[in-house]
Protein backbone atom coordinates (compact mmCIF):
# COMPACT_ATOMS: atom_id res chain seq x y z
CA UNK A 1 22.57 7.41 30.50
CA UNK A 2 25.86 7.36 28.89
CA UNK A 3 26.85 10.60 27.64
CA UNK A 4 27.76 9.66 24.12
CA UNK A 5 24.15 8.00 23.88
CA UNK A 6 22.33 11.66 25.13
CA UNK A 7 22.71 13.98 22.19
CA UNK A 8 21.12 10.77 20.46
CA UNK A 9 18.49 9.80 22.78
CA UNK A 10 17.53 13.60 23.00
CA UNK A 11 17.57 14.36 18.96
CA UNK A 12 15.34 11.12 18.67
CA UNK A 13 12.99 12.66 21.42
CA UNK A 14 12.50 15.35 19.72
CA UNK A 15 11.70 14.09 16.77
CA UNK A 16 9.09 11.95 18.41
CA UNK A 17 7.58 15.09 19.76
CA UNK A 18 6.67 16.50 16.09
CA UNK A 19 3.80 15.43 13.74
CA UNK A 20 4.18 11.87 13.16
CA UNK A 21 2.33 11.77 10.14
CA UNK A 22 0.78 13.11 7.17
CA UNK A 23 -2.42 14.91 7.28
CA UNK A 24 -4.42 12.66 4.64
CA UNK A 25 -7.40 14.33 3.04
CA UNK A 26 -9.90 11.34 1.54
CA UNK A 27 -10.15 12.68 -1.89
CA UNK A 28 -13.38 11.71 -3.62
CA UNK A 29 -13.03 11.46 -7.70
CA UNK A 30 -15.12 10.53 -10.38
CA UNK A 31 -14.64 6.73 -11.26
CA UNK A 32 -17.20 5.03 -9.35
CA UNK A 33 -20.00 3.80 -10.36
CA UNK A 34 -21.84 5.39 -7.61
CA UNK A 35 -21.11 7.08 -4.30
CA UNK A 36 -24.85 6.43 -2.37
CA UNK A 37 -24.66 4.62 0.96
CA UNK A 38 -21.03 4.99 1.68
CA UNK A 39 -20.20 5.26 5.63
CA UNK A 40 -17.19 6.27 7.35
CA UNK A 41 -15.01 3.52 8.67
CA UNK A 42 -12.08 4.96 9.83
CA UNK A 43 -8.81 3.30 11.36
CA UNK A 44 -5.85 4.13 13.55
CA UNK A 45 -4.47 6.02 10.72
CA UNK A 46 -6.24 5.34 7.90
CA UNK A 47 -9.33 7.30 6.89
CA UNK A 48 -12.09 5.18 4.71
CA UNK A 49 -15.59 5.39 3.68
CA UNK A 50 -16.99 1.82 2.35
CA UNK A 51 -20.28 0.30 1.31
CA UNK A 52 -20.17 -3.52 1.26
CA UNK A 53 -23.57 -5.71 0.04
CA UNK A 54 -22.02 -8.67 2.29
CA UNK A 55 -24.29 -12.01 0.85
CA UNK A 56 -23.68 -10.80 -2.49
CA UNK A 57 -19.77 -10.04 -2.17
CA UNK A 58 -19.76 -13.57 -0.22
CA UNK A 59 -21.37 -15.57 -3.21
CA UNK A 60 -18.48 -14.62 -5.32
CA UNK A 61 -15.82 -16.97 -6.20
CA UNK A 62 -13.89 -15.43 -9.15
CA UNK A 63 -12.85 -12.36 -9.94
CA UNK A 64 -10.55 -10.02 -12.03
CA UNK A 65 -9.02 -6.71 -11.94
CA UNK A 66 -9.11 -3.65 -14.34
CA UNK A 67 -6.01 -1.64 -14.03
CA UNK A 68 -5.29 0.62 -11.57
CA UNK A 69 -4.93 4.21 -13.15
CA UNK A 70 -4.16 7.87 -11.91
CA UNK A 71 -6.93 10.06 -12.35
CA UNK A 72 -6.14 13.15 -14.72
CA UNK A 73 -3.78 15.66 -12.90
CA UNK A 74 -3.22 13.50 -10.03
CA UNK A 75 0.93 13.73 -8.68
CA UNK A 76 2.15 15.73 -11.36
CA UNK A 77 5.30 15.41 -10.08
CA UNK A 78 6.02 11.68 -9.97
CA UNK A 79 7.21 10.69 -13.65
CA UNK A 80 5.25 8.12 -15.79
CA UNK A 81 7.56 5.31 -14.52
CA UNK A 82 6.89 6.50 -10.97
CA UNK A 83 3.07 5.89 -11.62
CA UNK A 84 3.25 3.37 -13.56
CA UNK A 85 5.20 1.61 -10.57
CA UNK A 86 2.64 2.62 -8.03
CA UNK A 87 -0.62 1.58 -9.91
CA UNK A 88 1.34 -1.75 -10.60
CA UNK A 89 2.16 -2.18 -6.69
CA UNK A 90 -1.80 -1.34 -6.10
CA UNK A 91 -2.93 -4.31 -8.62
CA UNK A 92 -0.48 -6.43 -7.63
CA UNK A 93 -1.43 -6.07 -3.69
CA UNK A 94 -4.94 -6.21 -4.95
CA UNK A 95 -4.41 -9.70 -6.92
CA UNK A 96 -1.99 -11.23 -3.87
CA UNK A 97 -4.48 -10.40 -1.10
CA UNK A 98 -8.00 -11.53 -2.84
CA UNK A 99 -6.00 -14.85 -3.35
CA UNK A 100 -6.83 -15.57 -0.14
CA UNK A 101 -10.91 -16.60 -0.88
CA UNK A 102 -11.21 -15.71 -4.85
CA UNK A 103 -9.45 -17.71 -7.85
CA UNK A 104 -8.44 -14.29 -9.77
CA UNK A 105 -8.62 -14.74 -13.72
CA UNK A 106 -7.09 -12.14 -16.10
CA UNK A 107 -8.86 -9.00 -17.16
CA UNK A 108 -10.15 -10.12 -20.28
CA UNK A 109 -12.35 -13.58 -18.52
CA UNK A 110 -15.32 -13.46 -17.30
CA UNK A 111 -15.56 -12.99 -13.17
CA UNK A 112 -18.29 -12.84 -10.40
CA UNK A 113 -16.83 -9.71 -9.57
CA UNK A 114 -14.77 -7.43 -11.07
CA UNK A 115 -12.00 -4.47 -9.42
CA UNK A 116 -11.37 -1.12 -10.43
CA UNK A 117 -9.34 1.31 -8.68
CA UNK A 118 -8.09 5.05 -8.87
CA UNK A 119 -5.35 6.95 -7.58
CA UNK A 120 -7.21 10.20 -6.40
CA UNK A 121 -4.08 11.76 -4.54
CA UNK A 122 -0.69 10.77 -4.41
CA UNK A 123 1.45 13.64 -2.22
CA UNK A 124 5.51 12.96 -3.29
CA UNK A 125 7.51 12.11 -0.63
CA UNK A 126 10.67 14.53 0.20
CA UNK A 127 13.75 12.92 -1.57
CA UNK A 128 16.34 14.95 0.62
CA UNK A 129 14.65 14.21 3.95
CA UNK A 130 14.12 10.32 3.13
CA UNK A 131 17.64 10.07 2.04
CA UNK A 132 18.73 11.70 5.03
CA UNK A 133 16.69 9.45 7.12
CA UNK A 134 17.77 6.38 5.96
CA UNK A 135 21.46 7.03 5.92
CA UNK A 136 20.79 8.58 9.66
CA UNK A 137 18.82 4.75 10.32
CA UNK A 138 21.58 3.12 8.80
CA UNK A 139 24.03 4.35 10.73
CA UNK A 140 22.16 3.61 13.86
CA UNK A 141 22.54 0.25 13.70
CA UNK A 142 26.14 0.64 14.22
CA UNK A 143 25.85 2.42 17.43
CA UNK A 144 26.74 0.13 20.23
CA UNK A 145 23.99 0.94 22.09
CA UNK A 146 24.49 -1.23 24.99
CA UNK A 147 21.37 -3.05 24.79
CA UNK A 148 20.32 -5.94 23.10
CA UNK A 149 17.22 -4.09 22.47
CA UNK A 150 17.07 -1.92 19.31
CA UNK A 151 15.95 1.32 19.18
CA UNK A 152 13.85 2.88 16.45
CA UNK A 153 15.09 5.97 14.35
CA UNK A 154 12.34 7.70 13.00
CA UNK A 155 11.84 9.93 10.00
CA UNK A 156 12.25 12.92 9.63
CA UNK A 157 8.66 14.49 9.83
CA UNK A 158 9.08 16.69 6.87
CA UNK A 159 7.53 15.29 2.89
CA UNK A 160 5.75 12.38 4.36
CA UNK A 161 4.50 11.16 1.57
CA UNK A 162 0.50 10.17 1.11
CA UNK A 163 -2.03 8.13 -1.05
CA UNK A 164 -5.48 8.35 -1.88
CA UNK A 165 -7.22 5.81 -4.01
CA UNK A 166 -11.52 4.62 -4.91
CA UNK A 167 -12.06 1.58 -5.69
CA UNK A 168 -15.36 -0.46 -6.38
CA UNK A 169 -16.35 -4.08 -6.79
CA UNK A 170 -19.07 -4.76 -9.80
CA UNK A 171 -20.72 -8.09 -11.00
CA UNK A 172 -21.33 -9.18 -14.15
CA UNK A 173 -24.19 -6.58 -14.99
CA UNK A 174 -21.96 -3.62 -13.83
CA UNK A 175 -24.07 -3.00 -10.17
CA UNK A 176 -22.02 -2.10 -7.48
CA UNK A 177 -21.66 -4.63 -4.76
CA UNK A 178 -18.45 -3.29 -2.91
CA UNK A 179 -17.06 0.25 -2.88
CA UNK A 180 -14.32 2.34 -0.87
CA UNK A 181 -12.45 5.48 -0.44
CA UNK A 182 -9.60 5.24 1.12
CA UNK A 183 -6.60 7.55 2.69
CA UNK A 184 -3.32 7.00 4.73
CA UNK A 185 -0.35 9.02 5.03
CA UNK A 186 3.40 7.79 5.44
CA UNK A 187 4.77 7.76 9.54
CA UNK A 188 7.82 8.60 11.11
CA UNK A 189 7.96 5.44 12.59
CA UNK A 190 6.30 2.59 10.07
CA UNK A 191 7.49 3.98 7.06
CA UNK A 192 10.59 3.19 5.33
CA UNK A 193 12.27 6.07 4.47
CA UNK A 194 13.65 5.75 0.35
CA UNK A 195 14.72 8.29 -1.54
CA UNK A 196 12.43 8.44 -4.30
CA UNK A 197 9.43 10.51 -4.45
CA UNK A 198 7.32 7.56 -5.50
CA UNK A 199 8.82 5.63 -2.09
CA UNK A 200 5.54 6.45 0.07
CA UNK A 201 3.08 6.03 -2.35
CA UNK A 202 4.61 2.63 -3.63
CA UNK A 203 4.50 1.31 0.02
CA UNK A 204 0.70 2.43 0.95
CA UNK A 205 -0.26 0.85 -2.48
CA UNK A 206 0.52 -2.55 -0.52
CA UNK A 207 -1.12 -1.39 2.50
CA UNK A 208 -4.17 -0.27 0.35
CA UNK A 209 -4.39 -3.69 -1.24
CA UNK A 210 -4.61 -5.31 1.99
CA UNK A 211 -7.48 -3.34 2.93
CA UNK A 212 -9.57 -3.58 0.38
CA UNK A 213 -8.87 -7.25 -0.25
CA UNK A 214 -10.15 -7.69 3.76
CA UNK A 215 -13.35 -5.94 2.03
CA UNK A 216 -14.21 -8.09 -0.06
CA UNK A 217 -12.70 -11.38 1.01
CA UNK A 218 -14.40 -10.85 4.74
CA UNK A 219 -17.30 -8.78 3.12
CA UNK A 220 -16.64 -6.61 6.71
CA UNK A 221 -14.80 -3.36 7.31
CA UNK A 222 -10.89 -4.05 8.05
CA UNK A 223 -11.06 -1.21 10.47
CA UNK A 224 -14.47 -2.59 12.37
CA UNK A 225 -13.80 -5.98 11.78
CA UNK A 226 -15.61 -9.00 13.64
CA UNK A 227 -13.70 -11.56 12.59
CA UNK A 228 -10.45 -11.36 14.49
CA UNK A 229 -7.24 -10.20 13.67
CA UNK A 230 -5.90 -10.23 9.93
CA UNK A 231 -2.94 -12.71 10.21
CA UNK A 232 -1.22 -12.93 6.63
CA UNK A 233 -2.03 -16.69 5.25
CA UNK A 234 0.90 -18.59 3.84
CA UNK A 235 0.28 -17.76 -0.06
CA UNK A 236 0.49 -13.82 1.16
CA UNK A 237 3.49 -14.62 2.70
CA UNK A 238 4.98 -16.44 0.11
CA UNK A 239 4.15 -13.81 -2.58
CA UNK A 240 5.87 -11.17 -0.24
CA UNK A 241 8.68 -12.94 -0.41
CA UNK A 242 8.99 -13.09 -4.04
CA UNK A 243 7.54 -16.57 -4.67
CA UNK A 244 5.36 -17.51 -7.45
CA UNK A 245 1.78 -16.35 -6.46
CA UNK A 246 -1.26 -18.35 -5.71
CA UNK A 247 -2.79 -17.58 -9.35
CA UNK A 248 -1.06 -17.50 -12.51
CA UNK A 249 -3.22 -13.70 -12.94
CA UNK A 250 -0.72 -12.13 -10.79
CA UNK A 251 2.03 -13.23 -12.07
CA UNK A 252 0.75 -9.85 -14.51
CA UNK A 253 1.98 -7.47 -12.33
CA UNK A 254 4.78 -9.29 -11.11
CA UNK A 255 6.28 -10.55 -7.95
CA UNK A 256 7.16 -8.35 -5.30
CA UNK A 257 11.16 -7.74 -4.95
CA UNK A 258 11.14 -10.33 -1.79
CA UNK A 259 15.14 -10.12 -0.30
CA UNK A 260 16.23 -7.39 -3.12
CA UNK A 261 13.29 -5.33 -1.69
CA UNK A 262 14.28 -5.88 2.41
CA UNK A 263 17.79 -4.70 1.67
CA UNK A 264 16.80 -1.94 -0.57
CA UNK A 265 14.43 -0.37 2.53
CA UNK A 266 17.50 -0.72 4.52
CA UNK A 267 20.03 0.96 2.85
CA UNK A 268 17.13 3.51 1.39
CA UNK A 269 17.20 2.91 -1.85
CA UNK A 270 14.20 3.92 -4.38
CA UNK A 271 11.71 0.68 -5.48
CA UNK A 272 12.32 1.92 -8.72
CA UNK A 273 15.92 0.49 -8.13
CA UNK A 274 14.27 -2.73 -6.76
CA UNK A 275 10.79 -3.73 -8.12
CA UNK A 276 11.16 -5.26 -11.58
CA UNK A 277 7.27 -3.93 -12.39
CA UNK A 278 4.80 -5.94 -13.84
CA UNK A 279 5.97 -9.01 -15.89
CA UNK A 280 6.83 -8.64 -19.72
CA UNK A 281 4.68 -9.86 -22.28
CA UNK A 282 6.23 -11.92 -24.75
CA UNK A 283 6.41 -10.69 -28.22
CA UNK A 284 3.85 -12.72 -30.89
């Protein structure tokens, strides 16, 4: 090994060889409309409990969702703006990823089905250490490394940020036909590092969205799943890249920051920099 490459290689190594992510508690809270018959469903790194009534959650073909909210006392820390972002990135993830087998209506219309979710944890992420990380990433990838292969730079392992969030499915008479709890921390390897102490929660929103959409759209666990694996479908794609969504309903929470939001993980800058939030109602 090149000796100009060593102190890297061997700084890298050892942060490899420390926790590599957050320890996520599954918080339970109060918002559901009932916590019988939940089971654990846990996943690489994600813990879960769900109850799914699967020919009940598969008859549905609309649906709409409440919005998201912070239980009291949850991430003092993070200012209104910072929640405000995150509970926008969990409806909008929500709304993008049920696309896929529901037409989603607004709030107000009537639905098969309708979502509610609740942030029950929301750990900050470490501003310092993210900022350091990122600038320490972005400098990597002027190294000449002398490979065509690039090497990862991961985090450093201190302020991983986490999220913890409920969330339920009812029909039209307010019965429960879909529930979950839900936890993930950020990783020293997966997660961007931003330098905002809303960055981790912001990006496991997304990833929370996914999972819960699976839930309902598959009426299966995403973590036990029998249907194969979860490729993204063209409108999820689409909408990640900041293209109209599939349903005029999302365009509530508004589209996600596409290119801006690539080059803003890269250089490590904070979504509140980058995501535009949810759309703005026009004045009467």
């Amino acid at each position: 090994m090149c000796t100009r490459r060593k102190p890297l290689f061997l700084a890298t190594l050892a942060i490899l060889l420390l926790p590599g992510c957050a320890t996520v508690p599954l918080v339970r809270g109060s918002s559901l409309s009932s916590y019988d018959g939940m089971a654990n469903s846990d996943g690489k790194i994600t813990k879960s409990r769900i109850l799914v009534k699967k020919e009940q959650v598969l008859a549905a073909k609309t649906i709409n969702i409440l919005s998201t909210a912070f239980m009291p006392s949850v991430a003092p820390t993070l200012s209104d703006q910072q929640r405000a972002l995150v509970a926008n990135a969990v409806n909008r993830a929500l709304c993008v990823n049920l696309s896929d087998r529901f037409v989603v209506v607004p709030p107000d219309a009537p639905a098969d089905l309708s979502v509610r979710a609740s942030i029950t944890k929301a750990a900050p992420t470490d501003e310092l250490a993210a900022g350091v990380s990122a600038a320490a990433s972005l400098g990597a990838s002027f190294i000449d490394w002398g490979t065509s292969v690039p090497i990862p730079i991961p985090r450093i392992p201190i302020g991983l940020g986490d999220l913890s969030i409920e969330a339920e499915a009812v029909d039209p008479r307010g019965q429960q036909q879909a529930a979950m709890l839900w936890a993930r921390g950020a990783t020293v390897l997966f997660s961007s590092p931003k330098a905002s102490k809303a960055s981790d929660a912001y990006d496991l929103a997304k990833a929370f969205g996914e999972d819960f959409g699976y839930l309902l759209v598959k009426a299966e666990s995403p973590f036990n799943n029998t249907s194969g694996p979860n490729f993204p479908t063209l409108q999820r794609i689409n909408s990640t890249m900041g293209l109209a969504p599939k349903h005029a309903a999302c365009e509530n929470y508004g589209r996600y920051p596409g290119l801006m939001g690539v080059v803003g993980n890269k250089l490590g800058l904070p979504p509140e920099w980058t995501d535009q939030g949810p759309k703005k109602m026009a004045r009467p």
